[in-house]
Protein backbone atom coordinates (compact mmCIF):
# COMPACT_ATOMS: atom_id res chain seq x y z
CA UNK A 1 -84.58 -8.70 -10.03
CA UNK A 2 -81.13 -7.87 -11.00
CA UNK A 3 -79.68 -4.03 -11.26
CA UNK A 4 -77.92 -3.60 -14.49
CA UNK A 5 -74.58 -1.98 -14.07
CA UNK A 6 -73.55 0.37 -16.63
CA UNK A 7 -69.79 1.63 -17.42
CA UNK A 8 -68.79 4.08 -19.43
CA UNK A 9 -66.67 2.72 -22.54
CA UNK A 10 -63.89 5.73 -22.54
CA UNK A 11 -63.51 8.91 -20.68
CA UNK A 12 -63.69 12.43 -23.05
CA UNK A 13 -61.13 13.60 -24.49
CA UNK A 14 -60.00 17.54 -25.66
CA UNK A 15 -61.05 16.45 -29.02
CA UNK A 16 -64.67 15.35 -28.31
CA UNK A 17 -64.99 19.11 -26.13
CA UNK A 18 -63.19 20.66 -29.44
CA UNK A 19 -65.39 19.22 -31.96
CA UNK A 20 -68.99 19.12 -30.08
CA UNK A 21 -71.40 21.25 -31.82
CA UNK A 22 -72.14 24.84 -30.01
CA UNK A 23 -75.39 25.14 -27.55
CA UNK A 24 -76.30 28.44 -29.46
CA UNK A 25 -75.19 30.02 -32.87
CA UNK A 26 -72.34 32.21 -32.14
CA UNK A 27 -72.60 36.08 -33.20
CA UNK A 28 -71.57 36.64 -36.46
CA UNK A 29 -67.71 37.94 -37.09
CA UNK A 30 -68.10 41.65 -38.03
CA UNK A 31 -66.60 42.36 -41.43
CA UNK A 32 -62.61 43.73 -41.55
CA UNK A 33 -62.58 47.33 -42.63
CA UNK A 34 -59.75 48.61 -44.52
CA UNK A 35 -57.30 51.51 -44.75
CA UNK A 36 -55.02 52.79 -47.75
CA UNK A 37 -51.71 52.03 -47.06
CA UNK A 38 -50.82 55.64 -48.03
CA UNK A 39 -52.93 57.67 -45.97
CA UNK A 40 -50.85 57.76 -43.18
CA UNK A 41 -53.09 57.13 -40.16
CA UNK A 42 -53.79 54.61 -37.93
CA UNK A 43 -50.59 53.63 -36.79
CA UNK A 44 -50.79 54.46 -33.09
CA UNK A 45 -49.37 52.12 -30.53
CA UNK A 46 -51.80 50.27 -28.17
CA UNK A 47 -52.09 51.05 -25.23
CA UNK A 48 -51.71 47.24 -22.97
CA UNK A 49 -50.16 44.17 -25.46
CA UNK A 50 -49.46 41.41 -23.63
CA UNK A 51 -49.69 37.99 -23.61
CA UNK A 52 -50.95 35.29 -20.75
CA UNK A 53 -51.45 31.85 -19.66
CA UNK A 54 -54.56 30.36 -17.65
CA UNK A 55 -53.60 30.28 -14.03
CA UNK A 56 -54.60 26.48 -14.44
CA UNK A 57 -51.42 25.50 -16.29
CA UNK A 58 -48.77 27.92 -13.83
CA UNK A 59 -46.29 26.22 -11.76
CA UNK A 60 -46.26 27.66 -7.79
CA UNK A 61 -43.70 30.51 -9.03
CA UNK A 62 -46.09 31.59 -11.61
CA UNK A 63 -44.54 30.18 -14.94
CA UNK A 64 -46.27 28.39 -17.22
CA UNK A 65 -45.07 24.76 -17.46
CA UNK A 66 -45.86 22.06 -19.87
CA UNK A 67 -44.20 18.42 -20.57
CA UNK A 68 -45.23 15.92 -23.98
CA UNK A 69 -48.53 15.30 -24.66
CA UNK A 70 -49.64 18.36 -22.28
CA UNK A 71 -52.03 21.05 -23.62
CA UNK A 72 -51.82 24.45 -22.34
CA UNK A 73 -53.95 27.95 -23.48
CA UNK A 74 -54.09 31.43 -22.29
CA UNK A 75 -55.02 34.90 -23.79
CA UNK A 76 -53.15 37.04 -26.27
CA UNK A 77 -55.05 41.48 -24.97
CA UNK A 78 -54.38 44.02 -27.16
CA UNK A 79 -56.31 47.47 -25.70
CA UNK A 80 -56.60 50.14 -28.06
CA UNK A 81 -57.46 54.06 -27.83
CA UNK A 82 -57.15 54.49 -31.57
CA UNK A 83 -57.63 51.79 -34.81
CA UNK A 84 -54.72 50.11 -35.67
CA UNK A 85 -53.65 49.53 -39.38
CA UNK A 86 -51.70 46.23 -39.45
CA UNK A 87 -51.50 42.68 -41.35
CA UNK A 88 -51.98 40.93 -38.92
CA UNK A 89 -51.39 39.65 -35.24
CA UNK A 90 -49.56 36.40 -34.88
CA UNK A 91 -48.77 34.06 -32.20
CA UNK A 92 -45.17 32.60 -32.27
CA UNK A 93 -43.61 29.36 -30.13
CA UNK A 94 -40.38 28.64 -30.32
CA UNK A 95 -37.37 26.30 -28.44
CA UNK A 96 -33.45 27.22 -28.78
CA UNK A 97 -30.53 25.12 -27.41
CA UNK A 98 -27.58 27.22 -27.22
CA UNK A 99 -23.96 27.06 -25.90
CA UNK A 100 -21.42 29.51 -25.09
CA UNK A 101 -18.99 29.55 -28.23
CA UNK A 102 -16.67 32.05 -26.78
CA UNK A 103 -17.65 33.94 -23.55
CA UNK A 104 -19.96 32.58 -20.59
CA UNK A 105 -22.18 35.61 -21.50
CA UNK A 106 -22.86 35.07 -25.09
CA UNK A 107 -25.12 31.81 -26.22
CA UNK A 108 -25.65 31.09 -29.60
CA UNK A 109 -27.61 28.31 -32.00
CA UNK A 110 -25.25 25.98 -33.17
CA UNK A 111 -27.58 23.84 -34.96
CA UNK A 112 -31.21 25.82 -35.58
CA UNK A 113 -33.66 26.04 -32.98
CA UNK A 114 -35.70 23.12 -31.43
CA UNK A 115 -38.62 24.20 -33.28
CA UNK A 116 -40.45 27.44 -34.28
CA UNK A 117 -44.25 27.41 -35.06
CA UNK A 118 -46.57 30.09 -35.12
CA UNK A 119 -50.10 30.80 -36.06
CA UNK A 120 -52.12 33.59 -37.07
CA UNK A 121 -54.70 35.13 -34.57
CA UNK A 122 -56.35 37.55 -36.64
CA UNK A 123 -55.69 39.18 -39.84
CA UNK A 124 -54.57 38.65 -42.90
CA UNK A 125 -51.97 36.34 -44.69
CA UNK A 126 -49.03 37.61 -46.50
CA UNK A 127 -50.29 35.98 -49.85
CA UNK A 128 -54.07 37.29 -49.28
CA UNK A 129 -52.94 41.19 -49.19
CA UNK A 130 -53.69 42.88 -52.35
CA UNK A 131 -50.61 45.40 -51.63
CA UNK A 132 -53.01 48.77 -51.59
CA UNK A 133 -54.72 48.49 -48.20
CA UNK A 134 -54.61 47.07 -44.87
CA UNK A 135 -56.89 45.32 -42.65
CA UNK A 136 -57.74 47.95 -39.36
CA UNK A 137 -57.99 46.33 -36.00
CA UNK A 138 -61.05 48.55 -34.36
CA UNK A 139 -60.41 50.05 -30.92
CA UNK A 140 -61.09 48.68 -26.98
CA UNK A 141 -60.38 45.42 -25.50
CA UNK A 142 -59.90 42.52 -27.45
CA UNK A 143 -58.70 39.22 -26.21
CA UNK A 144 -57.40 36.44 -28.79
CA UNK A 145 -57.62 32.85 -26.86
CA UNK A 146 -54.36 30.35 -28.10
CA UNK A 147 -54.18 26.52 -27.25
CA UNK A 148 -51.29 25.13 -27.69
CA UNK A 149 -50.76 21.01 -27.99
CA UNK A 150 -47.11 19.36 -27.08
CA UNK A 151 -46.01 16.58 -28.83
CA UNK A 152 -44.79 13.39 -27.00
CA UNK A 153 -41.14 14.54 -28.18
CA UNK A 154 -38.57 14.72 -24.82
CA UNK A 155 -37.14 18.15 -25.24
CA UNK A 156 -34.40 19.04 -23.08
CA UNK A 157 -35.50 20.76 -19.73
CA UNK A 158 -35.68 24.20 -18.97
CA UNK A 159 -32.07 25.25 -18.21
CA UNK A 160 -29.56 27.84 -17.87
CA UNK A 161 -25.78 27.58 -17.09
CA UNK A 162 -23.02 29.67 -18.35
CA UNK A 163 -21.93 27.30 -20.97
CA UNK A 164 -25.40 26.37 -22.06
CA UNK A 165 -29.16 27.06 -21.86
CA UNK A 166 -32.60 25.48 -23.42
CA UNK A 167 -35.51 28.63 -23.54
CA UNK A 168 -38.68 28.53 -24.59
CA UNK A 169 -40.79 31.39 -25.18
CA UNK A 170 -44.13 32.65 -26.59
CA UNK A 171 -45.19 35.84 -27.93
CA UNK A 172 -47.25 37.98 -29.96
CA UNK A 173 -46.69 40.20 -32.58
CA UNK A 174 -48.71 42.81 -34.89
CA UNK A 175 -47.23 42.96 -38.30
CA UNK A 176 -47.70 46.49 -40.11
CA UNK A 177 -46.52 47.83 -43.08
CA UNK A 178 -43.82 46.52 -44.60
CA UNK A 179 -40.35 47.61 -43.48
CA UNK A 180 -42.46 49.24 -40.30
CA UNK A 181 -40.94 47.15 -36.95
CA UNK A 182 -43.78 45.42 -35.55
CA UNK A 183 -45.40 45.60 -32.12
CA UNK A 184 -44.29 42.82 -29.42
CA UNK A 185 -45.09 41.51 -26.35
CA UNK A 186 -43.01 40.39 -24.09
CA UNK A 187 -41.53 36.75 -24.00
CA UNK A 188 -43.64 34.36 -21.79
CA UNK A 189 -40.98 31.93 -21.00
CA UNK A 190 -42.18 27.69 -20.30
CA UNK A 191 -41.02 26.02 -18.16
CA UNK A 192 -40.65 22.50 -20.22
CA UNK A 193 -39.98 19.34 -18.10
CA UNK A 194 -38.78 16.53 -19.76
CA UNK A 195 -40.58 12.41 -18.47
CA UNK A 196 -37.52 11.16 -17.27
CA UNK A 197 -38.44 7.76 -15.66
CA UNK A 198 -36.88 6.02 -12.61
CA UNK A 199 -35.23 3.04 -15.15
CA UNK A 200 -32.15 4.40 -16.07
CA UNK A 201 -29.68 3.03 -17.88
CA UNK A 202 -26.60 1.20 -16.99
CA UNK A 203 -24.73 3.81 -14.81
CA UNK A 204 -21.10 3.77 -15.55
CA UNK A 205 -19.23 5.76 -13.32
CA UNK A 206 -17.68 3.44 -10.60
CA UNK A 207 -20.33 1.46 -10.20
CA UNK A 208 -22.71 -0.88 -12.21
CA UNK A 209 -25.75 -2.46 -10.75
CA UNK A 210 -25.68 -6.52 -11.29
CA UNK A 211 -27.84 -8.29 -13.88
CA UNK A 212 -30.26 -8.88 -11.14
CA UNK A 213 -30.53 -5.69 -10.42
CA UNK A 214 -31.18 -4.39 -13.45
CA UNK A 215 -33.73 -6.67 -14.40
CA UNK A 216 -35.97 -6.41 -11.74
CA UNK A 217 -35.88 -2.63 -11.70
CA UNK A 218 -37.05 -2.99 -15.66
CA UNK A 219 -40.16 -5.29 -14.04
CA UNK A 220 -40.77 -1.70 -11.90
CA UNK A 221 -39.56 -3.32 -8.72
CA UNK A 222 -37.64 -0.90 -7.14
CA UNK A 223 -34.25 0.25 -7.94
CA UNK A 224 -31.41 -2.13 -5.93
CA UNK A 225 -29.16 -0.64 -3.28
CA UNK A 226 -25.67 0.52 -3.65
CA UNK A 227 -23.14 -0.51 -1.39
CA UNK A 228 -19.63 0.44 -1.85
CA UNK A 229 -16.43 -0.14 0.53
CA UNK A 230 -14.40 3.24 2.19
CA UNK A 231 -10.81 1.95 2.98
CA UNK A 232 -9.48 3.48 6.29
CA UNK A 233 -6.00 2.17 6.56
CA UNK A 234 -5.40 4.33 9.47
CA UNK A 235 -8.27 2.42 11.88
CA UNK A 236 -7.34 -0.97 10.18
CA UNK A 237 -9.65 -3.22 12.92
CA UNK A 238 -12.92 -1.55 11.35
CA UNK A 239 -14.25 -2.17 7.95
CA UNK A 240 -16.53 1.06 6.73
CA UNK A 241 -18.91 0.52 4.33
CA UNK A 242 -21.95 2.93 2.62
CA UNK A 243 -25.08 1.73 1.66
CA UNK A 244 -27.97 4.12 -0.33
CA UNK A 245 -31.34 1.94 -0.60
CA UNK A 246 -31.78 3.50 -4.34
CA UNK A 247 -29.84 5.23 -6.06
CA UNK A 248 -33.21 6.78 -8.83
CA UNK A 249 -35.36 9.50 -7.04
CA UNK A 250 -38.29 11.52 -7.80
CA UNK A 251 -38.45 15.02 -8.02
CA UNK A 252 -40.46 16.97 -6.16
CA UNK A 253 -41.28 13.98 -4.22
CA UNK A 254 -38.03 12.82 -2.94
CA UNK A 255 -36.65 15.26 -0.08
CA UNK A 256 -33.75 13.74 0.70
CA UNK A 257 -31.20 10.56 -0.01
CA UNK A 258 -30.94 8.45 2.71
CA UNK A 259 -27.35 7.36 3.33
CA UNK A 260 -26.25 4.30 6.11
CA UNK A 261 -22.76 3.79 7.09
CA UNK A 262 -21.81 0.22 8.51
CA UNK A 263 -19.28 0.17 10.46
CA UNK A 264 -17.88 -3.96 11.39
CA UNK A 265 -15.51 -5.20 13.42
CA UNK A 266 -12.82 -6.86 11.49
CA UNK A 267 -10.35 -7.63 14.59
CA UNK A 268 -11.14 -8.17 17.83
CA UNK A 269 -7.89 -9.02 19.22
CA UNK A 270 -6.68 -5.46 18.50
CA UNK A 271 -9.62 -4.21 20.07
CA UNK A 272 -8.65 -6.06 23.44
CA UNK A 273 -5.37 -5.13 23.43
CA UNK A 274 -6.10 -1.07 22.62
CA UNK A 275 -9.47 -0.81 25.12
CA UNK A 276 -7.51 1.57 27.35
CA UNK A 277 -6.77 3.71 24.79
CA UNK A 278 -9.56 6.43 23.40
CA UNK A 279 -11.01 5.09 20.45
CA UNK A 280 -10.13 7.91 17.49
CA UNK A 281 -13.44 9.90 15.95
CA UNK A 282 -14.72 9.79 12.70
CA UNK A 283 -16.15 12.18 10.81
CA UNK A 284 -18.47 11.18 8.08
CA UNK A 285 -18.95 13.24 4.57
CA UNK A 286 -21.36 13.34 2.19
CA UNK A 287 -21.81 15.87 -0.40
CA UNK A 288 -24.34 15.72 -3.56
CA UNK A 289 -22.48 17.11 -6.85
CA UNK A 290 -24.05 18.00 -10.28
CA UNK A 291 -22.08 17.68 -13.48
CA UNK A 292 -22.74 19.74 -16.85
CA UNK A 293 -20.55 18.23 -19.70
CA UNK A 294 -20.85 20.54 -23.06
CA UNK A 295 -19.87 18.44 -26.33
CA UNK A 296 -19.87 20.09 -29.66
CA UNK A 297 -17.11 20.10 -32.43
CA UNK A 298 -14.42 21.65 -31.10
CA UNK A 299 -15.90 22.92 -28.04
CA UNK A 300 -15.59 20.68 -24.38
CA UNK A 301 -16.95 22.59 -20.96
CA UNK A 302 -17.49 20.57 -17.99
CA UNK A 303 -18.75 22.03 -14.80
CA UNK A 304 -19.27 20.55 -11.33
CA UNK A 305 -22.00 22.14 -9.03
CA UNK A 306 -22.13 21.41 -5.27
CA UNK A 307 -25.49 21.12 -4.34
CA UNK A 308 -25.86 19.84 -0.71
CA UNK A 309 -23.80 18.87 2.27
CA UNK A 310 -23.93 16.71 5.43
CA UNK A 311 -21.62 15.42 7.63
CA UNK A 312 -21.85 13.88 11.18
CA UNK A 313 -19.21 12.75 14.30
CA UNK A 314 -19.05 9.20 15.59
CA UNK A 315 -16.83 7.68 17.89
CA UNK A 316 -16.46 4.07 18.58
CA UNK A 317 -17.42 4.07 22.45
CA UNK A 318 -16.73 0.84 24.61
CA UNK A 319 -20.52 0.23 25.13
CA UNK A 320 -20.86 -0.01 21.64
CA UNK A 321 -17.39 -2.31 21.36
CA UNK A 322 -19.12 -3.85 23.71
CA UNK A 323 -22.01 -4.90 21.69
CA UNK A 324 -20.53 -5.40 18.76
CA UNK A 325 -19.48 -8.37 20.27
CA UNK A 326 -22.38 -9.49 20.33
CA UNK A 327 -23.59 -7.76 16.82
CA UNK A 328 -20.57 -7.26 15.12
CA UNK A 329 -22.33 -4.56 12.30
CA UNK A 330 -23.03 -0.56 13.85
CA UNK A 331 -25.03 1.37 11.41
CA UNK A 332 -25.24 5.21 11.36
CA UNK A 333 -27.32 6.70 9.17
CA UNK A 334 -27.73 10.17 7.56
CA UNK A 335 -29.98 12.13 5.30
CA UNK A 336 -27.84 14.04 2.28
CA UNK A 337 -30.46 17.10 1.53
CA UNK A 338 -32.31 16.68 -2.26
CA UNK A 339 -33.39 20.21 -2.62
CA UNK A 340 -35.56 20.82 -5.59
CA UNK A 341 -37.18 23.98 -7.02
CA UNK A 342 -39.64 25.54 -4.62
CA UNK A 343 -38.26 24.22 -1.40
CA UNK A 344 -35.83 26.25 0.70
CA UNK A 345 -33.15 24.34 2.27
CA UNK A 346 -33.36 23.74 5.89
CA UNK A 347 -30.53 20.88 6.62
CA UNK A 348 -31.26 17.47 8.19
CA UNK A 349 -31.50 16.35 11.95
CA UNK A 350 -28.34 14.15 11.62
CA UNK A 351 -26.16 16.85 9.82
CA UNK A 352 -24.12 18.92 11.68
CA UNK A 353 -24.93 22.63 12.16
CA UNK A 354 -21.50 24.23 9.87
CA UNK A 355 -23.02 22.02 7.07
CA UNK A 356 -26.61 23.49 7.68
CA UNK A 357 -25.99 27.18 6.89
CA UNK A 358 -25.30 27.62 3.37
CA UNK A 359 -24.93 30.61 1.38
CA UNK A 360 -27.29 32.76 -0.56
CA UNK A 361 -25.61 32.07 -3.82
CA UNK A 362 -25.57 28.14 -3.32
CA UNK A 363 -29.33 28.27 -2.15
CA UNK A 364 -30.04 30.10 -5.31
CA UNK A 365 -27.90 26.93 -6.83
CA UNK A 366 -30.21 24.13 -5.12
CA UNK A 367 -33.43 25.58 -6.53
CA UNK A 368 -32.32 25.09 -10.04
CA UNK A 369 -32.10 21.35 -9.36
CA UNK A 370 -33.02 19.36 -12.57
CA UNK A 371 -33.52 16.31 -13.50
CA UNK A 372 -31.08 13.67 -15.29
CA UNK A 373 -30.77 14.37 -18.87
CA UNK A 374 -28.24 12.39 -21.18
CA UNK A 375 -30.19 12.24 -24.82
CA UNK A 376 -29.06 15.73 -25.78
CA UNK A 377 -25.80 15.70 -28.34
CA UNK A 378 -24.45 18.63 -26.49
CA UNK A 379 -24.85 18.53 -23.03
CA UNK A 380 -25.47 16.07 -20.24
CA UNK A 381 -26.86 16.63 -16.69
CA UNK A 382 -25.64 13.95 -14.23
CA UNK A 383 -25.52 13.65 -10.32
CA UNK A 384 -23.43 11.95 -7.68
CA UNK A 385 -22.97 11.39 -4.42
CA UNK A 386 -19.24 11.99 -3.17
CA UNK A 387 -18.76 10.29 0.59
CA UNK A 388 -15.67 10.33 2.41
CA UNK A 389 -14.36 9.62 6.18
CA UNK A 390 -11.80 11.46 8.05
CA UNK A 391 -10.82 10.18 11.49
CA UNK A 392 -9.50 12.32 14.33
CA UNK A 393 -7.52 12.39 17.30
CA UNK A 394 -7.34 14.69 19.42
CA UNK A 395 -7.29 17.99 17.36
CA UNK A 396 -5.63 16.55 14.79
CA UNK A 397 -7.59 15.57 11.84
CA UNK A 398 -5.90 13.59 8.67
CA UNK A 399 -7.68 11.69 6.13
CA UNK A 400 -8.13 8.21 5.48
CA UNK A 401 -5.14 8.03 3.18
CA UNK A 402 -1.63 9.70 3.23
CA UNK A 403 -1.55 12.97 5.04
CA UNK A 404 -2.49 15.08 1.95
CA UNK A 405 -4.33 12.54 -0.11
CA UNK A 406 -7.74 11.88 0.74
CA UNK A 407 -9.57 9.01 -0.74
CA UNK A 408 -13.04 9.20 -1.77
CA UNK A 409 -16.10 7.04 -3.07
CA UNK A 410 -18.54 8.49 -5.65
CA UNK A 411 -21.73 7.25 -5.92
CA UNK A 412 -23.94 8.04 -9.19
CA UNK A 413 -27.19 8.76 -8.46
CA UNK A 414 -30.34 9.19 -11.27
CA UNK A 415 -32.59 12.00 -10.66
CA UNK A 416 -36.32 11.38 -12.74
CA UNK A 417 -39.69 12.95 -13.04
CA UNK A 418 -41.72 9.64 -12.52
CA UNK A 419 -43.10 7.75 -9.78
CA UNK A 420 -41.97 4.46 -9.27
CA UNK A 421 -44.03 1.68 -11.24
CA UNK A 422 -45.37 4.72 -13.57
CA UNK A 423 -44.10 4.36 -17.16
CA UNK A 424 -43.70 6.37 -19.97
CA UNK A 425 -46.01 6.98 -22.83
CA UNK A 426 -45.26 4.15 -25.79
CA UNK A 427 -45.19 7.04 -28.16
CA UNK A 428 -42.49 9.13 -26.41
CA UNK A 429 -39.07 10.18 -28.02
CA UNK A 430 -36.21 12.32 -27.54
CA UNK A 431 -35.61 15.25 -29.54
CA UNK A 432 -32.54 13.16 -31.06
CA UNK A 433 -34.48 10.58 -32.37
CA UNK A 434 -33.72 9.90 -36.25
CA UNK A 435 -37.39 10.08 -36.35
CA UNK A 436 -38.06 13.13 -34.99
CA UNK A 437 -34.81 14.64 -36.96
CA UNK A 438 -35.94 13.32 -40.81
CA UNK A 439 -40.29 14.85 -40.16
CA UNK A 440 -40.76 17.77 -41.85
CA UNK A 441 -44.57 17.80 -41.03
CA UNK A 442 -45.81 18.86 -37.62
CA UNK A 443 -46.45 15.48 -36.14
CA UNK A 444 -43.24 16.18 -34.18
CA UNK A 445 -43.67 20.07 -33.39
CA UNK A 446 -45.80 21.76 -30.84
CA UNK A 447 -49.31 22.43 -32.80
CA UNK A 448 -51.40 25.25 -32.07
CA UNK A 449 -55.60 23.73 -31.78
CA UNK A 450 -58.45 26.17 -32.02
CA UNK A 451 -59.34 27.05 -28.64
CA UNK A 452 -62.71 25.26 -27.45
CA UNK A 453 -66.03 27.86 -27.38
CA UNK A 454 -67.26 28.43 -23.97
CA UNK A 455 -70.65 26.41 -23.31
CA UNK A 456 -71.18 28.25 -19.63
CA UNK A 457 -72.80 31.86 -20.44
CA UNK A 458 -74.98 29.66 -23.30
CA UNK A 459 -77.09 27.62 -20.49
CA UNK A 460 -79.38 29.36 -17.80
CA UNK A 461 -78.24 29.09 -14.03
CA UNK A 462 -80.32 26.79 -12.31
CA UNK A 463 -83.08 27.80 -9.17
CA UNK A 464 -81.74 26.63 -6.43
CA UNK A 465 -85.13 25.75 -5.31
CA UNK A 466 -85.94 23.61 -8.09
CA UNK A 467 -82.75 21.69 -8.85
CA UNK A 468 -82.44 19.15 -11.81
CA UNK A 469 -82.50 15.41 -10.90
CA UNK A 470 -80.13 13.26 -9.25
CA UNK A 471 -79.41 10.35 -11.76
CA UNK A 472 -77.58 7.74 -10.37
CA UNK A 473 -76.22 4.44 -12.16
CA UNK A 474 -77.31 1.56 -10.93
């Protein structure tokens, strides 16, 4: 006799939990009672107003963090001692891009704000008031429960720079009488993070991956190597080259970029005739650099951050001219530090110890790390990787070029949110999508659901003695 296997045809979604039918008839809503507007009471403060989000959707610093398509709620308190005449109490969410017109310290909108929605949490609307009384909010604890739906709409990140920031905040606010100022909480700030995927395109800084390359990262094989050429004029019977395996990483997942320097043998008739002499050192660089470019009318700021450092000795010894003989190629290789929010930077094994201690303002620096962002029309968020070689001889140490000219190799590098092999939603756009610019409906704004009614006080606890039964699909 053959078992029948049975599979479920879709997994629930927050819509089938929103819209199921209640266990047990709720308790009816007690009716509003109402005040003259003239009578000149009930307008005490509350006591506690503030505003929070379910632990569940909190980053490990606390902060509520969302990214498209997520679906976050929390709690709006208000405690009051006394009733409170008001119009009602409102829940508002709102996203600002700003720059820095004039001065570093003043950021202004330029264009409007990302969006602004809001929704009312009880109360009254503006249309529904006759004009003589107000609604009165009773006194003790209440709680209003929010949800709060993102669209699949790639907002810029969560950001702050002197030239330019992206906030987003939620609050609450009790609207009295009219010209009265109304009772806030303060701003819950989100911490939005954009679905930046490890397919980026074409980098064009100095260097461009081949055709090849770029096709068979789109098929999700991983991203191609870079290898790039140092010229050392000065040490002409070695040719230096730097390889980096990938050049897209993964925040928080990625730790580090792994850097290899080949070092070949170009001539080895030099080599015989110099053995007697010490072979100079090198010193190897590497140094990871964010850039901030601002773009807007007349206004052009470009910043660049350093994030991390590491750099390393090597000397050509005659044990390893001596094998090079044999294998012509030495590799050395080196891990450049990819610090990311939440992690406190602790230097790698292969950098020296000056480039491990770093100071309290450049930590603070690191743990802002972000990731690439280029669909914005007013700012961009790139990285690279600057690498450079300095030999030295005795205690004199010159560069690889003239004697105050050093030459350098930059590296771009593309920071994402995304595993490699996971891709994007379909549905997902930037915020500078012509799409997203010409709806006026919400389809492209954060929308505010009715929070779902909790099932768990409705059902009895079970006996632990008599437990329901195990039903297992065959």
């Amino acid at each position: 006799m053959s078992s029948t296997r049975y599979e479920l045809e879709r997994q629930l979604s927050i819509h089938d939990y929103r819209d199921a039918p209640p266990l047990s008839t709720p308790p009816p809503i007690a009716p509003l009672r109402y005040a003259t507007i003239g009578s000149g009471q009930y307008r005490r403060p509350p006591q506690r107003f503030y505003i929070k989000a379910d632990s569940e959707h909190q980053n490990p610093h606390g902060q509520l963090s969302c990214h498209p398509g997520s679906i976050f709620h929390g709690k709006v308190v208000v405690e009051l001692a006394d009733p409170l005449m008001c119009l009602h109490l409102k829940l508002i969410f709102k996203g600002e891009e700003k720059i820095a017109t004039h001065t570093k310290s003043q950021h202004r909108l330029v264009d409007g704000r990302l969006f602004a929605v809001r929704t009312l949490l009880w109360g009254l609307h503006q249309d529904e008031n006759s004009g003589d009384t107000l609604p009165i909010l009773e006194p003790g604890h209440h709680e209003f429960p929010y949800m709060i739906e993102m669209p699949m709409v790639n907002y810029p990140p969560s950001f702050h720079h002197p030239y330019v920031s992206c906030c987003y905040t939620l609050f609450a606010s009790i609207e009295r009488l009219h010209g009265e100022r109304p009772f806030q909480t303060q701003h819950l700030t989100v911490d939005f993070k954009p679905i930046i995927s490890m397919t980026p395109p074409i980098l064009n800084l100095n260097h461009r991956p081949s055709s090849s390359n770029a096709s068979s990262a789109a098929a999700g094989v991983p991203s191609p190597s870079i290898r790039q050429k140092i010229p050392l004029p000065q040490l002409p019977s070695y040719d230096i080259q730097v390889v980096l395996s990938h050049y897209s990483f993964t925040l928080p997942q990625a730790t580090h970029i792994p850097i290899r320097w080949l070092m070949t043998e170009t001539s080895s008739h030099n080599l015989k005739m110099k053995s007697s002499a010490t072979p100079p050192t090198l010193l190897l660089q590497a140094k990871l650099q964010r850039s901030i470019k601002v773009t807007h009318t007349t206004i052009y700021q470009e910043d660049y951050t350093t994030i991390s450092r590491a750099e390393r000795s090597w000397q050509p010894c005659r044990r390893q001219q001596q094998q090079q003989q044999q294998q012509p190629e030495v590799a050395v290789d080196m891990r450049l530090p990819l610090v990311f929010a939440g992690e406190d930077y602790g230097g790698s094994s292969s950098s020296s110890s000056s480039s491990s201690s770093m100071s309290k303002a450049a930590k603070q620096i690191t743990m802002a790390l972000h990731p690439t962002m280029e669909y914005s029309k007013k700012f961009r968020i790139q990285y690279r990787v600057i690498l450079s070689v300095k030999m030295r001889q005795g205690s004199k140490l010159s560069g690889t070029g003239h004697k105050k000219k050093k030459q350098t190799v930059i590296l771009p590098i593309h920071i994402a949110t995304l595993c490699q092999g996971t891709k994007p939603p379909a549905a997902l756009v930037p915020f500078t999508h012509q799409e997203v610019l010409d709806d006026d409906t919400m389809h492209t704004k954060p929308k505010f659901l009715p929070p779902p009614p909790c099932h768990l006080n409705d059902l009895p606890p079970y006996d632990p003695k008599d437990k329901p039964p195990a039903y297992l699909l065959a």
